[in-house]
PDB file of N, CA and C in Angstrom:
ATOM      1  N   UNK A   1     -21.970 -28.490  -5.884  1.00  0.00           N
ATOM      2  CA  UNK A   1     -21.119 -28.122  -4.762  1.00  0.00           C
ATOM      3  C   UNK A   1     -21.923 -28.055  -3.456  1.00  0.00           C
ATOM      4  N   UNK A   2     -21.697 -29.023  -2.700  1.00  0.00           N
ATOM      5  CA  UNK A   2     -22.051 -28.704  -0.898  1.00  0.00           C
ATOM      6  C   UNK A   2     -20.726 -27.974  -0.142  1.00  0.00           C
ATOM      7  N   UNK A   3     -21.767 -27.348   0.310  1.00  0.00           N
ATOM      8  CA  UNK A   3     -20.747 -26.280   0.928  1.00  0.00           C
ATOM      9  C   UNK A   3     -20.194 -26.616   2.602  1.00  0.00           C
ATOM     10  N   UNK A   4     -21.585 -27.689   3.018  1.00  0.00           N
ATOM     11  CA  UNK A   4     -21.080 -28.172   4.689  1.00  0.00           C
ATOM     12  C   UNK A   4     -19.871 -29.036   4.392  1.00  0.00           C
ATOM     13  N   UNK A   5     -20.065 -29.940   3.445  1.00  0.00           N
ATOM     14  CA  UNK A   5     -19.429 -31.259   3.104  1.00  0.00           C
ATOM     15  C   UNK A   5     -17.961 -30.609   2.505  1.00  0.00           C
ATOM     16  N   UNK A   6     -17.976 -29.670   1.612  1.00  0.00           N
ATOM     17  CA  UNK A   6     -16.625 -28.581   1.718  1.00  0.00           C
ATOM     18  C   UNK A   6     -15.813 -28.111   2.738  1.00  0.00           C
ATOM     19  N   UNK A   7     -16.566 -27.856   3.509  1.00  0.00           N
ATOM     20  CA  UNK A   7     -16.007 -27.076   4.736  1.00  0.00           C
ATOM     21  C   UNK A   7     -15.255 -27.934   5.718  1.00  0.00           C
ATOM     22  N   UNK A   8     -15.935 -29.380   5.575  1.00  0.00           N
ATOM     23  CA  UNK A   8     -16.097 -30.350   6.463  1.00  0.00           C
ATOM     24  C   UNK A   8     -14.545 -30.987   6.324  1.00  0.00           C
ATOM     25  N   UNK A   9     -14.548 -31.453   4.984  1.00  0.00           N
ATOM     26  CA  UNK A   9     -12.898 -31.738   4.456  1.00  0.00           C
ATOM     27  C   UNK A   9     -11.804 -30.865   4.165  1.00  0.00           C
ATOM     28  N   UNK A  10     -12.533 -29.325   4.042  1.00  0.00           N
ATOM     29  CA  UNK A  10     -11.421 -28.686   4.353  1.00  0.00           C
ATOM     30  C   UNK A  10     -10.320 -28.420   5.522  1.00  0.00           C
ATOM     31  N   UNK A  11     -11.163 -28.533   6.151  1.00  0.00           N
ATOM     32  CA  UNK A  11     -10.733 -28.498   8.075  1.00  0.00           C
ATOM     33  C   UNK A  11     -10.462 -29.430   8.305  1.00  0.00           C
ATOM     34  N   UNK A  12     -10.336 -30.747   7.722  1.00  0.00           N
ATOM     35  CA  UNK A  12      -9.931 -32.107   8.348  1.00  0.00           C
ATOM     36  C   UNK A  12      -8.541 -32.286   7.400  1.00  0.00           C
ATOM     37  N   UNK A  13      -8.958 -31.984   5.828  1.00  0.00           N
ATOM     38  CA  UNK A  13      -7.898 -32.657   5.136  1.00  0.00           C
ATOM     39  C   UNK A  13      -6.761 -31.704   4.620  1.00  0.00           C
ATOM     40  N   UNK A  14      -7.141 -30.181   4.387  1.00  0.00           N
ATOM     41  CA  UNK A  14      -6.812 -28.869   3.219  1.00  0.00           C
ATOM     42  C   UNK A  14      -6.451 -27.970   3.978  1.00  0.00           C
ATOM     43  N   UNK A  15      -6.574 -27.900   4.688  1.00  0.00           N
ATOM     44  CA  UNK A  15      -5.987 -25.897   5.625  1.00  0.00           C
ATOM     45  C   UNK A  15      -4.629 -26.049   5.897  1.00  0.00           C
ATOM     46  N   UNK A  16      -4.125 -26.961   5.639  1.00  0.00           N
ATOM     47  CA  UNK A  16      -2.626 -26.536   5.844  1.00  0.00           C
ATOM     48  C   UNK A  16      -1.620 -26.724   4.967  1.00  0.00           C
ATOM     49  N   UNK A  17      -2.265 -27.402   3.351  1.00  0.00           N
ATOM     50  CA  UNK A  17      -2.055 -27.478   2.257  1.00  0.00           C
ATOM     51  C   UNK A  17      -1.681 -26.040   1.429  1.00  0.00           C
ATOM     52  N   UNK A  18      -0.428 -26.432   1.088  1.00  0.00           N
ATOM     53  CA  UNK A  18       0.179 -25.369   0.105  1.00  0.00           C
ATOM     54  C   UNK A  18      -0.561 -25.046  -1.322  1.00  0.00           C
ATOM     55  N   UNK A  19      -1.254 -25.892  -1.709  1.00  0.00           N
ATOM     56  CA  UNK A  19      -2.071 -26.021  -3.204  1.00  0.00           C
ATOM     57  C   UNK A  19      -3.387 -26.552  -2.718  1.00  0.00           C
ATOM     58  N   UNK A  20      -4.288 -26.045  -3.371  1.00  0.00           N
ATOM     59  CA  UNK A  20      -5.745 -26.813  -3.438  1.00  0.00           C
ATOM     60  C   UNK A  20      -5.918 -26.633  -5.326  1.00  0.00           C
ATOM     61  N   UNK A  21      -6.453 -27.534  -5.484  1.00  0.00           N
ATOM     62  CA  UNK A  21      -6.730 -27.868  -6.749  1.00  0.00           C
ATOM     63  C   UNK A  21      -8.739 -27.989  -6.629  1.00  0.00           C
ATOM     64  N   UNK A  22      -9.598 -26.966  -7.405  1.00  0.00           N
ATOM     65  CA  UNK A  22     -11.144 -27.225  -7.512  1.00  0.00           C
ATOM     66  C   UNK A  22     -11.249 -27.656  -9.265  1.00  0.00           C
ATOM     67  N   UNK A  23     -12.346 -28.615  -8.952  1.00  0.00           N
ATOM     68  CA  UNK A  23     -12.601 -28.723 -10.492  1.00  0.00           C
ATOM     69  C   UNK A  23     -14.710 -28.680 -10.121  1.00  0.00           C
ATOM     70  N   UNK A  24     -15.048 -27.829 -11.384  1.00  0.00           N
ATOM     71  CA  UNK A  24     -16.262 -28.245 -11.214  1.00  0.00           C
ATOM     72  C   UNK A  24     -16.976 -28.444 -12.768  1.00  0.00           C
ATOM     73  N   UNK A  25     -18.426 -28.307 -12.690  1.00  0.00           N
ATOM     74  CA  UNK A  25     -18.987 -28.151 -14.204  1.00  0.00           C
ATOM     75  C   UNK A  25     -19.860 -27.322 -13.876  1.00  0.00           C
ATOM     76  N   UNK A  26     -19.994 -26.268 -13.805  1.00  0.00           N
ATOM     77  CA  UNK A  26     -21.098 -25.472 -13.564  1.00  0.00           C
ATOM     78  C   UNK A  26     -22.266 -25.941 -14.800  1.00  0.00           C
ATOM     79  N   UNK A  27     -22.539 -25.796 -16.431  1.00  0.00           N
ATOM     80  CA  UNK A  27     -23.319 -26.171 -16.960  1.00  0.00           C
ATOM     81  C   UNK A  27     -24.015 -27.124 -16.346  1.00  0.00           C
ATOM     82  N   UNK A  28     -23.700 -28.041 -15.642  1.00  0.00           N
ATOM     83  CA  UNK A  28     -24.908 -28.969 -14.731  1.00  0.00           C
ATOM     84  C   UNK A  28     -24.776 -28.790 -13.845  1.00  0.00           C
ATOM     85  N   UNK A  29     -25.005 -27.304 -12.989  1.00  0.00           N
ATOM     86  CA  UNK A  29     -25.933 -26.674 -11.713  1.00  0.00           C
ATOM     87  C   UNK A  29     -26.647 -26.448 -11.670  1.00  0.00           C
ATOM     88  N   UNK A  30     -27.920 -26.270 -10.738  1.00  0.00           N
ATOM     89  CA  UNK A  30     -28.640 -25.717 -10.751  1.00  0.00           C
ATOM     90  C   UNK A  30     -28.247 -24.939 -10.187  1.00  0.00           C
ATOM     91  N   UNK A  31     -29.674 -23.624  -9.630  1.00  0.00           N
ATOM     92  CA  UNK A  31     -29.484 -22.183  -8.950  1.00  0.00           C
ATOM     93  C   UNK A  31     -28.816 -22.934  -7.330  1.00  0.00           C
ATOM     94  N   UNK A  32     -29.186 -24.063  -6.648  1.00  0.00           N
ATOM     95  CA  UNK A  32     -28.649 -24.515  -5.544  1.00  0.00           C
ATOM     96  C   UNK A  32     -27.093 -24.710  -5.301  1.00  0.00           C
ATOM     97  N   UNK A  33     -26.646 -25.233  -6.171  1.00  0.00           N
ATOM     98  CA  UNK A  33     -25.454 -25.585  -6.387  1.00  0.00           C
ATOM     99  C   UNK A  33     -24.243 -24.671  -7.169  1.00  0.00           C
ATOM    100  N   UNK A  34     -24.961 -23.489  -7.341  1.00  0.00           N
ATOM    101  CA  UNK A  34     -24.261 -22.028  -7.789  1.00  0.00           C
ATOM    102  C   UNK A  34     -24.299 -21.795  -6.767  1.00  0.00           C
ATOM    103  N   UNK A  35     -24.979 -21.209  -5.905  1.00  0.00           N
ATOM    104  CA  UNK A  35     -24.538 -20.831  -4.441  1.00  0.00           C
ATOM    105  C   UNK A  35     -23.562 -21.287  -3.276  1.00  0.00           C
ATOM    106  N   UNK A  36     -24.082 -22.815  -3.684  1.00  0.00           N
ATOM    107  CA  UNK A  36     -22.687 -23.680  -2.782  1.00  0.00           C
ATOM    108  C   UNK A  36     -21.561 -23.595  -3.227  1.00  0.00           C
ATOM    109  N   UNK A  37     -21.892 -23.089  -4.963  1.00  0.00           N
ATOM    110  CA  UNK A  37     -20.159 -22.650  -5.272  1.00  0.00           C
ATOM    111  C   UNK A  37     -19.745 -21.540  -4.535  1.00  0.00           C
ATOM    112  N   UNK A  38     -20.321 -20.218  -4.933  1.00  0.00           N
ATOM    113  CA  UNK A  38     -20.497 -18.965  -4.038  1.00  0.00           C
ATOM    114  C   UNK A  38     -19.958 -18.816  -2.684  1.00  0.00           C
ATOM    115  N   UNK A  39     -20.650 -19.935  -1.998  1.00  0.00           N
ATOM    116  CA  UNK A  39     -20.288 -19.855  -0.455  1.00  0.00           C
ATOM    117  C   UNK A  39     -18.705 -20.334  -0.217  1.00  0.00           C
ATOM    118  N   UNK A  40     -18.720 -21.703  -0.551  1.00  0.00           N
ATOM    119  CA  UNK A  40     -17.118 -22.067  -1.041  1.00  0.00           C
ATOM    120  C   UNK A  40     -16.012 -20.960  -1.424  1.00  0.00           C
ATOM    121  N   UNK A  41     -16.082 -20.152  -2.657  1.00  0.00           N
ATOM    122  CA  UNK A  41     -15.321 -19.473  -2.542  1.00  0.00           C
ATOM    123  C   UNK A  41     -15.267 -18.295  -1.637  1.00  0.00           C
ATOM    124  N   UNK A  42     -16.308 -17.760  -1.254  1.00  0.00           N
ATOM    125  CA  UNK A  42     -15.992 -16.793  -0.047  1.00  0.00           C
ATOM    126  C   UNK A  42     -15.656 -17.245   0.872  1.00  0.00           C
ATOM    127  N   UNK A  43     -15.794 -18.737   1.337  1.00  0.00           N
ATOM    128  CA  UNK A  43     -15.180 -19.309   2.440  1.00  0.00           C
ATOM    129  C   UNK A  43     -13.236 -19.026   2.475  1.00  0.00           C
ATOM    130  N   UNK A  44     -13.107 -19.675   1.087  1.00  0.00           N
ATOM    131  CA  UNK A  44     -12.001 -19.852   0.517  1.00  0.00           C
ATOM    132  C   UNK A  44     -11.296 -18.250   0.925  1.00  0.00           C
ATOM    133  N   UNK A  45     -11.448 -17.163  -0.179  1.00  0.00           N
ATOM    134  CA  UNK A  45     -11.045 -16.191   0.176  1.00  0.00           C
ATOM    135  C   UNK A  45     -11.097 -15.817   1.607  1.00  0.00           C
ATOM    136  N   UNK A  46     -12.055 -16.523   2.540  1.00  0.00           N
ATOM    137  CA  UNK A  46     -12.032 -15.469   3.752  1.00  0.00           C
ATOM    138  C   UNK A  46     -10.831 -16.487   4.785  1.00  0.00           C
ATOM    139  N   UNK A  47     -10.070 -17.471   4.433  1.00  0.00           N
ATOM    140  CA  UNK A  47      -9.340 -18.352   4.975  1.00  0.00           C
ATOM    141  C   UNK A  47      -7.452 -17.891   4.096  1.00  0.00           C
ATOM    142  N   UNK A  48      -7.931 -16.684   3.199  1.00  0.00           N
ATOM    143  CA  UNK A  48      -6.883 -15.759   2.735  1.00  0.00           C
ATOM    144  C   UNK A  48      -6.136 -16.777   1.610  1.00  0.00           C
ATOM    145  N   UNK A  49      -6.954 -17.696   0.919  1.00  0.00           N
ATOM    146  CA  UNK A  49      -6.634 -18.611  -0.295  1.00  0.00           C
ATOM    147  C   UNK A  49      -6.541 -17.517  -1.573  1.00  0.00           C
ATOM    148  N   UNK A  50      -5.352 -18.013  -2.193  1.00  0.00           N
ATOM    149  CA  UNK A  50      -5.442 -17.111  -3.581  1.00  0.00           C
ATOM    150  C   UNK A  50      -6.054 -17.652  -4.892  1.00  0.00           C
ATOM    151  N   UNK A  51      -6.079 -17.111  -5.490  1.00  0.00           N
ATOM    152  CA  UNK A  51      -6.749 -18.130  -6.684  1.00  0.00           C
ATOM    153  C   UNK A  51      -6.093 -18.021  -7.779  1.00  0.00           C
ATOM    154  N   UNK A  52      -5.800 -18.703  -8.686  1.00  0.00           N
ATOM    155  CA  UNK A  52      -4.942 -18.724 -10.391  1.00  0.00           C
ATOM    156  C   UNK A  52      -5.357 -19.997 -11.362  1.00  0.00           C
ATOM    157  N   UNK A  53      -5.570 -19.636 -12.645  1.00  0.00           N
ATOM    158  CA  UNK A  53      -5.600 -20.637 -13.152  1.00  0.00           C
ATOM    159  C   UNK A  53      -4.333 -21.855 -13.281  1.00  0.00           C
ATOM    160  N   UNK A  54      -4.474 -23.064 -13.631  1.00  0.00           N
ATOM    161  CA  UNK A  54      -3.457 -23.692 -13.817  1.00  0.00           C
ATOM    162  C   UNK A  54      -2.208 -23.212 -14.370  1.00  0.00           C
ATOM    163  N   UNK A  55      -2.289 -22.599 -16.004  1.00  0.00           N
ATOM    164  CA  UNK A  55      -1.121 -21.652 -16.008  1.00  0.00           C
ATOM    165  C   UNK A  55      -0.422 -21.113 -15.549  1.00  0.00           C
ATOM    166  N   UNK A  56      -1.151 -20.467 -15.293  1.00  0.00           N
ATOM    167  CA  UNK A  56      -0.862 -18.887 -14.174  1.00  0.00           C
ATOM    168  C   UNK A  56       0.224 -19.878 -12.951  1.00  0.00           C
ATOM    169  N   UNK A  57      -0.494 -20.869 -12.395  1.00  0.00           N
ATOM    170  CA  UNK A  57       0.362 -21.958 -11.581  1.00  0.00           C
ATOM    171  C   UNK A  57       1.636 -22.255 -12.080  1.00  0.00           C
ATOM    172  N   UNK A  58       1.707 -22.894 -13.004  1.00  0.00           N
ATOM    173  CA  UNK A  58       2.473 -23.637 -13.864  1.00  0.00           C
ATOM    174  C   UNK A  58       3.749 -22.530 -13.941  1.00  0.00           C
ATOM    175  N   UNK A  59       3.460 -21.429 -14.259  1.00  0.00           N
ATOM    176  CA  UNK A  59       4.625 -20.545 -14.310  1.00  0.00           C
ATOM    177  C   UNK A  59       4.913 -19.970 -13.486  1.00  0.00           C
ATOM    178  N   UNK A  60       4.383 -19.958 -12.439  1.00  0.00           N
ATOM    179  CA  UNK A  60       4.961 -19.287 -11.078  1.00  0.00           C
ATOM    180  C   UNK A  60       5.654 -20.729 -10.181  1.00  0.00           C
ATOM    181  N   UNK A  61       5.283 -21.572 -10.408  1.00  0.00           N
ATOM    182  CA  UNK A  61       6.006 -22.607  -9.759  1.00  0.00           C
ATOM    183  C   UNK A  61       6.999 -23.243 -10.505  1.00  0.00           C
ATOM    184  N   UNK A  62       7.256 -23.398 -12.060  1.00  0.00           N
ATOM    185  CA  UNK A  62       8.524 -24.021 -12.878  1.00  0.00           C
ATOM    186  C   UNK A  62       9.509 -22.402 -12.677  1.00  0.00           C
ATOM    187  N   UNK A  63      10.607 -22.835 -12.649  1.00  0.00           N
ATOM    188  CA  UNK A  63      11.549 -22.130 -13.106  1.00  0.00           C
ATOM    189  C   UNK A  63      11.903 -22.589 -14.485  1.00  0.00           C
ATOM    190  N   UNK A  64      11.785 -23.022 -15.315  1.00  0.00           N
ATOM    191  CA  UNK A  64      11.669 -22.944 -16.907  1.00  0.00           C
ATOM    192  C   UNK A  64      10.591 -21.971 -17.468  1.00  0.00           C
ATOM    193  N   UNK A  65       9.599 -22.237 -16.842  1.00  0.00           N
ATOM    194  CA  UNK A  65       8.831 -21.509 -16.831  1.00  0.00           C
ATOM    195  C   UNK A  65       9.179 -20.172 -17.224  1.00  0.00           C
ATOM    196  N   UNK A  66       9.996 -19.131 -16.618  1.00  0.00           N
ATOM    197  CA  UNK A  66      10.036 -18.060 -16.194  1.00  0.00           C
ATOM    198  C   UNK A  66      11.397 -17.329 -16.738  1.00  0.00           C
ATOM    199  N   UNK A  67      12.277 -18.130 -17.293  1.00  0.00           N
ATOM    200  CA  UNK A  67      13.164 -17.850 -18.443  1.00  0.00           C
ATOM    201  C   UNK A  67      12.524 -17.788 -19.976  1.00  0.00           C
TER     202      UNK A  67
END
């Protein structure tokens, strides 16, 4: 995870997006690239983003879901 290169497309492509979708692999980070996760999500939270797993998605957005 780069965190400039995050930031960079967030502000161009994502801030006014109803959904963001992250995928990562942490098992192949190093200590550098744990942090750029780190920073990312505090970015994230501090731009008042919520977070849920896909599920958690899945049933708050189907109404089948939820019957």
């Amino acid at each position: 995870p780069d965190f400039d290169k995050f930031r960079d497309r967030y502000e161009k492509a994502a801030h006014d997006r109803p959904c963001l979708a992250l995928q990562g692999h942490p098992n192949a980070w190093d200590e550098k690239r744990w942090q750029g996760f780190v920073k990312i999500i505090e970015f994230l939270q501090s731009k008042g983003c919520r977070f849920m797993t896909p599920s958690e998605y899945w049933r708050k957005a189907s109404p089948a879901a939820s019957q």
